[in-house]
Protein backbone atom coordinates (compact mmCIF):
# COMPACT_ATOMS: atom_id res chain seq x y z
CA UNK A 1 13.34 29.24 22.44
CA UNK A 2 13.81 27.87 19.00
CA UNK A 3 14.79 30.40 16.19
CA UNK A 4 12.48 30.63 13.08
CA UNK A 5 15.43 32.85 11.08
CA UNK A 6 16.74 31.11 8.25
CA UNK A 7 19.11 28.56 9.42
CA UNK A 8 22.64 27.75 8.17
CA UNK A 9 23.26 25.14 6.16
CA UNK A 10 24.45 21.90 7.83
CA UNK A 11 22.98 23.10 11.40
CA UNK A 12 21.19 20.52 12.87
CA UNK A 13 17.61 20.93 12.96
CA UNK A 14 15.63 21.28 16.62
CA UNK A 15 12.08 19.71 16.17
CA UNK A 16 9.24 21.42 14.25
CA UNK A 17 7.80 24.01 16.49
CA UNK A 18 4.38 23.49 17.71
CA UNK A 19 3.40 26.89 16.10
CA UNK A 20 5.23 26.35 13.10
CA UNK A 21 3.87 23.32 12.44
CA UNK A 22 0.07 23.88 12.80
CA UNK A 23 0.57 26.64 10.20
CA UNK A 24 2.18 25.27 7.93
CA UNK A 25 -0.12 22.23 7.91
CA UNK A 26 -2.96 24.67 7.81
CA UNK A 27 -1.55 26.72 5.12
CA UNK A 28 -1.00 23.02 2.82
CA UNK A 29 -4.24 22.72 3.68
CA UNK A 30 -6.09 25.92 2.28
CA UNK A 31 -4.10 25.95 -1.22
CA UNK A 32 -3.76 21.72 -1.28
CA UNK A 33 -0.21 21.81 -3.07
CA UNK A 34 2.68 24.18 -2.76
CA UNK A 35 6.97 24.23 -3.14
CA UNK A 36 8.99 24.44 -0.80
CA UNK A 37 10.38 27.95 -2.72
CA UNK A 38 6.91 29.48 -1.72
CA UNK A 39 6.78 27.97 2.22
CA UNK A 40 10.74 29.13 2.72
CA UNK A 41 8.92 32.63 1.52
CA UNK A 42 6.21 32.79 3.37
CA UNK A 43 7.07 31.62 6.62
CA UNK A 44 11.12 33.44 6.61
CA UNK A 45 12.84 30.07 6.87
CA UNK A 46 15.34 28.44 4.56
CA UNK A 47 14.59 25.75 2.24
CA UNK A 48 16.77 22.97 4.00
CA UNK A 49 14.44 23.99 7.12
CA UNK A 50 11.26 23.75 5.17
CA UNK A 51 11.96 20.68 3.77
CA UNK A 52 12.42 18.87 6.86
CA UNK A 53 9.72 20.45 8.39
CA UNK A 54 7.44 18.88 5.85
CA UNK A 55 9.14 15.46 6.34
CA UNK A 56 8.33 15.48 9.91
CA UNK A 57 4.75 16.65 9.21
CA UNK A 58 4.61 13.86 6.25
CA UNK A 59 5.62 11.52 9.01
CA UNK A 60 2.75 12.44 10.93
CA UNK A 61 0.19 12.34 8.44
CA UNK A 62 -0.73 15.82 8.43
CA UNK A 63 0.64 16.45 4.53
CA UNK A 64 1.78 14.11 1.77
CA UNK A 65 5.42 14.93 0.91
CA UNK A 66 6.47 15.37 -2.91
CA UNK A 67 9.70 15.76 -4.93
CA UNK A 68 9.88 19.98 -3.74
CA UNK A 69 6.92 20.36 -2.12
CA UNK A 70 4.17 19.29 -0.49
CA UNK A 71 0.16 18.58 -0.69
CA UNK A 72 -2.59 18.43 1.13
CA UNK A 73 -4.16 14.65 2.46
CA UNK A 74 -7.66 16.12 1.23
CA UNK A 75 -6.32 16.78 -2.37
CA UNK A 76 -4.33 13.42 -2.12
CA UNK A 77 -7.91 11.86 -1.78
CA UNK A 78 -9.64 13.31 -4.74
CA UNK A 79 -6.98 12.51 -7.07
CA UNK A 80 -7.42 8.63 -6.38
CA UNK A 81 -10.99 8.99 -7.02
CA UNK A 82 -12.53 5.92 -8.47
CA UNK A 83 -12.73 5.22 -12.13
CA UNK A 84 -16.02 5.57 -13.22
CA UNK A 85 -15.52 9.10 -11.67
CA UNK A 86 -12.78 9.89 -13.77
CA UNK A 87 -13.89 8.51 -16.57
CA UNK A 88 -16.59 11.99 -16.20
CA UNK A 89 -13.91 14.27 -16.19
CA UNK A 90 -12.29 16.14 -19.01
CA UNK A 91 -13.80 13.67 -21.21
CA UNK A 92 -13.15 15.73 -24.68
CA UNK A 93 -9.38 16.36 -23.67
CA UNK A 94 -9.17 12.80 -23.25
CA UNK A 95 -10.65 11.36 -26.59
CA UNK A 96 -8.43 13.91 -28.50
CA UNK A 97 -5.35 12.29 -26.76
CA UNK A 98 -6.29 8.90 -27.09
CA UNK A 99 -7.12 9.90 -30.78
CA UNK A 100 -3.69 11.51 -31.78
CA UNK A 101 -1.94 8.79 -29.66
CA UNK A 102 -3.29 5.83 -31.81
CA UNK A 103 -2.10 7.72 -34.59
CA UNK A 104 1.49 7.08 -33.47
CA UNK A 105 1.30 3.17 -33.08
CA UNK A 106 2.38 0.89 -36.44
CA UNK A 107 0.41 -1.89 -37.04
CA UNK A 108 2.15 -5.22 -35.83
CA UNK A 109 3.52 -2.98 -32.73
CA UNK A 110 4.19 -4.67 -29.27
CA UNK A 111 3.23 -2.10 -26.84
CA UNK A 112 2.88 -1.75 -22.63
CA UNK A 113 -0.38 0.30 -21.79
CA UNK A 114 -0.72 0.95 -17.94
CA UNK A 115 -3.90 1.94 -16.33
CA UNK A 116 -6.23 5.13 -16.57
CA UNK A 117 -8.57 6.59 -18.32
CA UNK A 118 -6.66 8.26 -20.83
CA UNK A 119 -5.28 5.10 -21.86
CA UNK A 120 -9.11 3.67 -21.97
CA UNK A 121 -9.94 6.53 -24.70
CA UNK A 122 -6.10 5.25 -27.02
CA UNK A 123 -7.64 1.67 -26.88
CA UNK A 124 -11.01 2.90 -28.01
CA UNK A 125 -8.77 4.69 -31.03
CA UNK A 126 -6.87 1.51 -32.06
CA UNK A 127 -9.99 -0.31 -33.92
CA UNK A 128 -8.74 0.18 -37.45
CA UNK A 129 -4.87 -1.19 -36.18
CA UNK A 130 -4.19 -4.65 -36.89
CA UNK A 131 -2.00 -7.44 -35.52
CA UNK A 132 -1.34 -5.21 -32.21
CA UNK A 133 0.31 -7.38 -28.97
CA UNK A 134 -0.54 -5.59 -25.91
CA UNK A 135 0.27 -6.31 -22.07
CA UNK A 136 -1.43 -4.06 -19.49
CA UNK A 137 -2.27 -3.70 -16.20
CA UNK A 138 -5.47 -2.05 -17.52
CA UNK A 139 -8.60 -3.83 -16.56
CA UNK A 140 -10.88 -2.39 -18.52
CA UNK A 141 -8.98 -2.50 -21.67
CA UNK A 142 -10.07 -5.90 -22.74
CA UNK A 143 -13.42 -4.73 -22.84
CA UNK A 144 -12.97 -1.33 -24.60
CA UNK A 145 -10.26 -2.99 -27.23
CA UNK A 146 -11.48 -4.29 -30.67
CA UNK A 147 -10.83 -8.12 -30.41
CA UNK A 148 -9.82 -7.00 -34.46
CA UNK A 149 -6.67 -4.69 -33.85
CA UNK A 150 -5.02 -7.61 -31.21
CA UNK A 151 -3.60 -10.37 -32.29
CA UNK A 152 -2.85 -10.97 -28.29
CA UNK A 153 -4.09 -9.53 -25.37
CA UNK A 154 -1.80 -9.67 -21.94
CA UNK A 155 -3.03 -9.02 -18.33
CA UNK A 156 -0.11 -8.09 -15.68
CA UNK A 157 -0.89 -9.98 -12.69
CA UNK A 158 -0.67 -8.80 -8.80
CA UNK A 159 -3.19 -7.00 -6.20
CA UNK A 160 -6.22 -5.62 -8.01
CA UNK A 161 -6.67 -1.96 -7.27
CA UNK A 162 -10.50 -1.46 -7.46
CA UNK A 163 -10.48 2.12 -7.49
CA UNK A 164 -8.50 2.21 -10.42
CA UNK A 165 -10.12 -1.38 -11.78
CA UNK A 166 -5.89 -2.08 -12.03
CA UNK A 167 -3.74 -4.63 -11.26
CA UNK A 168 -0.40 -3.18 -9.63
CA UNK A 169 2.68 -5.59 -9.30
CA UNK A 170 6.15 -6.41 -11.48
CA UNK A 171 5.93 -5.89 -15.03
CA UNK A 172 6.44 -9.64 -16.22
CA UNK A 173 5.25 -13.07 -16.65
CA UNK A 174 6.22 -16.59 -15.75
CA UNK A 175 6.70 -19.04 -17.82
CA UNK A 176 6.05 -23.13 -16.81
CA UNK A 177 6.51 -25.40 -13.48
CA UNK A 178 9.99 -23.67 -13.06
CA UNK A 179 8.69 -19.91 -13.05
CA UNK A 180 11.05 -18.47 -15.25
CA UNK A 181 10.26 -14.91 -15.51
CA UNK A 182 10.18 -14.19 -19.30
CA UNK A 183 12.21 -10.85 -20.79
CA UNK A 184 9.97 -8.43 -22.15
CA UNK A 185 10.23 -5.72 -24.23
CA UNK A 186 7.88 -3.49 -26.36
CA UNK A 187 7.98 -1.35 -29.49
CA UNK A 188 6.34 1.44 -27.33
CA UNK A 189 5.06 1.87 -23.78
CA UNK A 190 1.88 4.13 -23.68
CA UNK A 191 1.98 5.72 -19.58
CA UNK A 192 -0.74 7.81 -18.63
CA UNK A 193 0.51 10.16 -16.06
CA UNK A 194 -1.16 12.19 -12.95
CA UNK A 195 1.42 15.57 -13.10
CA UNK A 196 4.07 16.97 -15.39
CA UNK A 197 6.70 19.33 -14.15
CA UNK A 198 9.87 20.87 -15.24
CA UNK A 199 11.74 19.88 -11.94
CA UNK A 200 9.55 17.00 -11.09
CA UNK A 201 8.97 15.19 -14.25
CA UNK A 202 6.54 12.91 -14.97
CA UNK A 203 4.65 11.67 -11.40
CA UNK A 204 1.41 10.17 -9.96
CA UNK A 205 -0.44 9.54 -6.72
CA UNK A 206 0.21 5.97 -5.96
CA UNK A 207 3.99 4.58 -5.25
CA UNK A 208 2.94 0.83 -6.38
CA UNK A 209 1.26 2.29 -9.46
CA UNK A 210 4.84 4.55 -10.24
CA UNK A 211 7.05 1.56 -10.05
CA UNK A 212 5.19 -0.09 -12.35
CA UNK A 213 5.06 2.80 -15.02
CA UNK A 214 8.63 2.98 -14.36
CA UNK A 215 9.31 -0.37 -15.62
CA UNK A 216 6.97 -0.41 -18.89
CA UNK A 217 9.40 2.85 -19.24
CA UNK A 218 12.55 0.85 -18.84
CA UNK A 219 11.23 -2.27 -20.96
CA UNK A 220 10.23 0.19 -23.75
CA UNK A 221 12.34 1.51 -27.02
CA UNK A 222 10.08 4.21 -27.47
CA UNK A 223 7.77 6.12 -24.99
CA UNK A 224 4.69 8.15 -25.00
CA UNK A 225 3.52 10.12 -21.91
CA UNK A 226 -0.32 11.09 -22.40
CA UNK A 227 -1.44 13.77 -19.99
CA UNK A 228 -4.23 16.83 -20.64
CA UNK A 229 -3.54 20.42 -19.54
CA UNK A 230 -5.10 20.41 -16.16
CA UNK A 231 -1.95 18.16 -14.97
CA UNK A 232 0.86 20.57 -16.11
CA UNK A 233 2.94 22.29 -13.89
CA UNK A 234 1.80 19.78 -10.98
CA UNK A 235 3.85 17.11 -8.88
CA UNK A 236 2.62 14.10 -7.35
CA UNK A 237 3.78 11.75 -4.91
CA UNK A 238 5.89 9.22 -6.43
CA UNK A 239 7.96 10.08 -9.68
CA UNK A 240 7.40 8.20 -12.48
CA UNK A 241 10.21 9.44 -14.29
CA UNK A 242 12.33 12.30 -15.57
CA UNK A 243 11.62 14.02 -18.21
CA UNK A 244 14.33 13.25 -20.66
CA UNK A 245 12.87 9.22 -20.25
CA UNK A 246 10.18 10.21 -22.81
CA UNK A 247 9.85 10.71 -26.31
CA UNK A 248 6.43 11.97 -26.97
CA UNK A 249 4.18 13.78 -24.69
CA UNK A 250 0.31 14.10 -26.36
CA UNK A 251 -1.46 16.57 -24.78
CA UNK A 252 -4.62 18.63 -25.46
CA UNK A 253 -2.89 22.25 -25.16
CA UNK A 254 0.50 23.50 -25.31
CA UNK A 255 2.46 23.31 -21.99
CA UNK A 256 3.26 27.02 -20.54
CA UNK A 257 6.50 28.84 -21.34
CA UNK A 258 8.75 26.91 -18.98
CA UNK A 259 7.59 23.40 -19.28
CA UNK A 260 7.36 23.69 -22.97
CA UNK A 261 11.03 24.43 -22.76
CA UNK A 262 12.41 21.83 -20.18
CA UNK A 263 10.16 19.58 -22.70
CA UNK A 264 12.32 20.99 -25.63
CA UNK A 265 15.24 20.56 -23.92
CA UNK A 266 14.72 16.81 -22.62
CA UNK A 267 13.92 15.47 -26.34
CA UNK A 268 10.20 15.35 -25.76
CA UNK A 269 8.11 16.07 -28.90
CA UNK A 270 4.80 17.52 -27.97
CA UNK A 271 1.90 16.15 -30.17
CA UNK A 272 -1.08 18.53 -30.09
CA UNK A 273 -4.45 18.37 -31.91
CA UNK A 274 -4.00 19.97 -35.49
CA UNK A 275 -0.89 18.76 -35.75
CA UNK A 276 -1.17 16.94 -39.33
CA UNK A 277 -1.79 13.51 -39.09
CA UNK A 278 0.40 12.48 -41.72
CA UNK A 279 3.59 14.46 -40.33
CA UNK A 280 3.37 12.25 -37.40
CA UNK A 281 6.44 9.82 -37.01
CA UNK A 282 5.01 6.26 -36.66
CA UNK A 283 6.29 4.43 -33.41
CA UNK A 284 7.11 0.73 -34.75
């Protein structure tokens, strides 16, 4: 009979329960995302228990692990809705960010733009810029982008997400018969992310689509995080990065108590609307 008190740490773990397991996939999927804090809770177990409870039920497809916790398949599903959905949803949160963001880029900036809609409503912001060079993986930013602001345009290649109308692969081009991969760098890298966390960071839905945020990150010497309000205090699958890798996060509201604090406490200035346009640093 296998024990469901807390378990000491280092103990090896017997396999999920049968009972166990049905609730806690049940229970993942009534409230779609949860820690592993409020599962030790609620079903008397320890964390190190929980945690590879939900690994084994991750394994078997019942829930989608995350960095300390856990959501449901069902929820995993509606956040890779397709594009034109999205493009519906918090539509005025959206044009405010992509608004205060363009206020941040210098004209004659090299900047990385990854997929999204939020990053759809900072190209539709850029028309009075000038001299921009921009590489994305954003399909639809050709056509949203005044052919004025760019002097060039870039298109990451790889597999074409058409969900997302995205291309997902390495953050670089070739260059002749020889395929050299170019270096790249950017003044700024512009990531639209799916979650913001204090312990989780910056995350999204799609592992492909992380790595390649990632990199724009890495290539970048400054970086700006859009997200609205509705994806604060949330984690996602894959981790984009920590915290502490940004430099601006624009946002539509002010991030509760405890975010707006591990924000603080990263480096991260948070760019709200009303902030004064002309107090904002310029990224160049």
């Amino acid at each position: 009979m296998t024990s469901t008190t807390p378990d000491a740490a280092g103990d090896d773990q017997p396999r999920l329960p049968a009972g166990r397991k049905a609730q806690l996939a049940a229970y993942v999927a009534e409230v779609e995302q949860v820690t592993v804090a409020a599962l030790s809770a609620k079903f008397n177990v320890s964390a190190d228990t929980i945690r590879r409870d939900l690994d084994q039920l991750d394994a078997d497809g019942l829930v989608v692990r995350t960095h300390g916790g856990a959501v449901s398949p069902t929820a995993m599903r509606a956040v890779e809705q397709k594009l034109d959905i999205r493009l519906q949803l918090q539509t005025s949160a959206k044009e405010k960010i992509g608004a205060l963001a363009a206020t941040l880029i210098e004209n004659g900036s090299v900047v990385m733009i990854n997929a999204g809609t939020t990053t759809l409503a900072l190209a539709r912001h850029l028309g009075d810029h000038r001299e921009l060079t921009i590489a994305t993986n954003n399909l639809r930013i050709p056509a949203e982008i005044s052919d004025r602001a760019c002097r060039d345009l870039y298109l990451f290649g790889g597999a074409v997400r058409l969900r997302g109308q995205a291309t997902v692969g390495p953050v670089s081009f070739q260059l002749g018969a020889g395929n050299t991969e170019l270096d790249l760098r950017c003044d700024v890298a512009v990531v639209s992310v799916g979650a913001v966390s204090a312990d989780g960071g910056f995350s999204t839905s799609n592992l492909a689509e992380a790595a390649m945020m990632g990199e724009m990150i890495s290539r970048a010497t400054r970086v700006v995080i859009l997200a609205d309000s509705t994806k604060f205090d949330r984690t996602l699958f894959a981790q984009v990065a920590e915290l502490g890798r940004a430099d601006f996060l624009v946002t539509d509201a002010a991030p509760p108590v405890e975010l707006a604090a591990a924000l603080e406490k990263a480096g991260v200035r948070v760019i709200l609307p009303g902030d004064e346009v002309g107090s904002l640093p310029r990224i160049h």
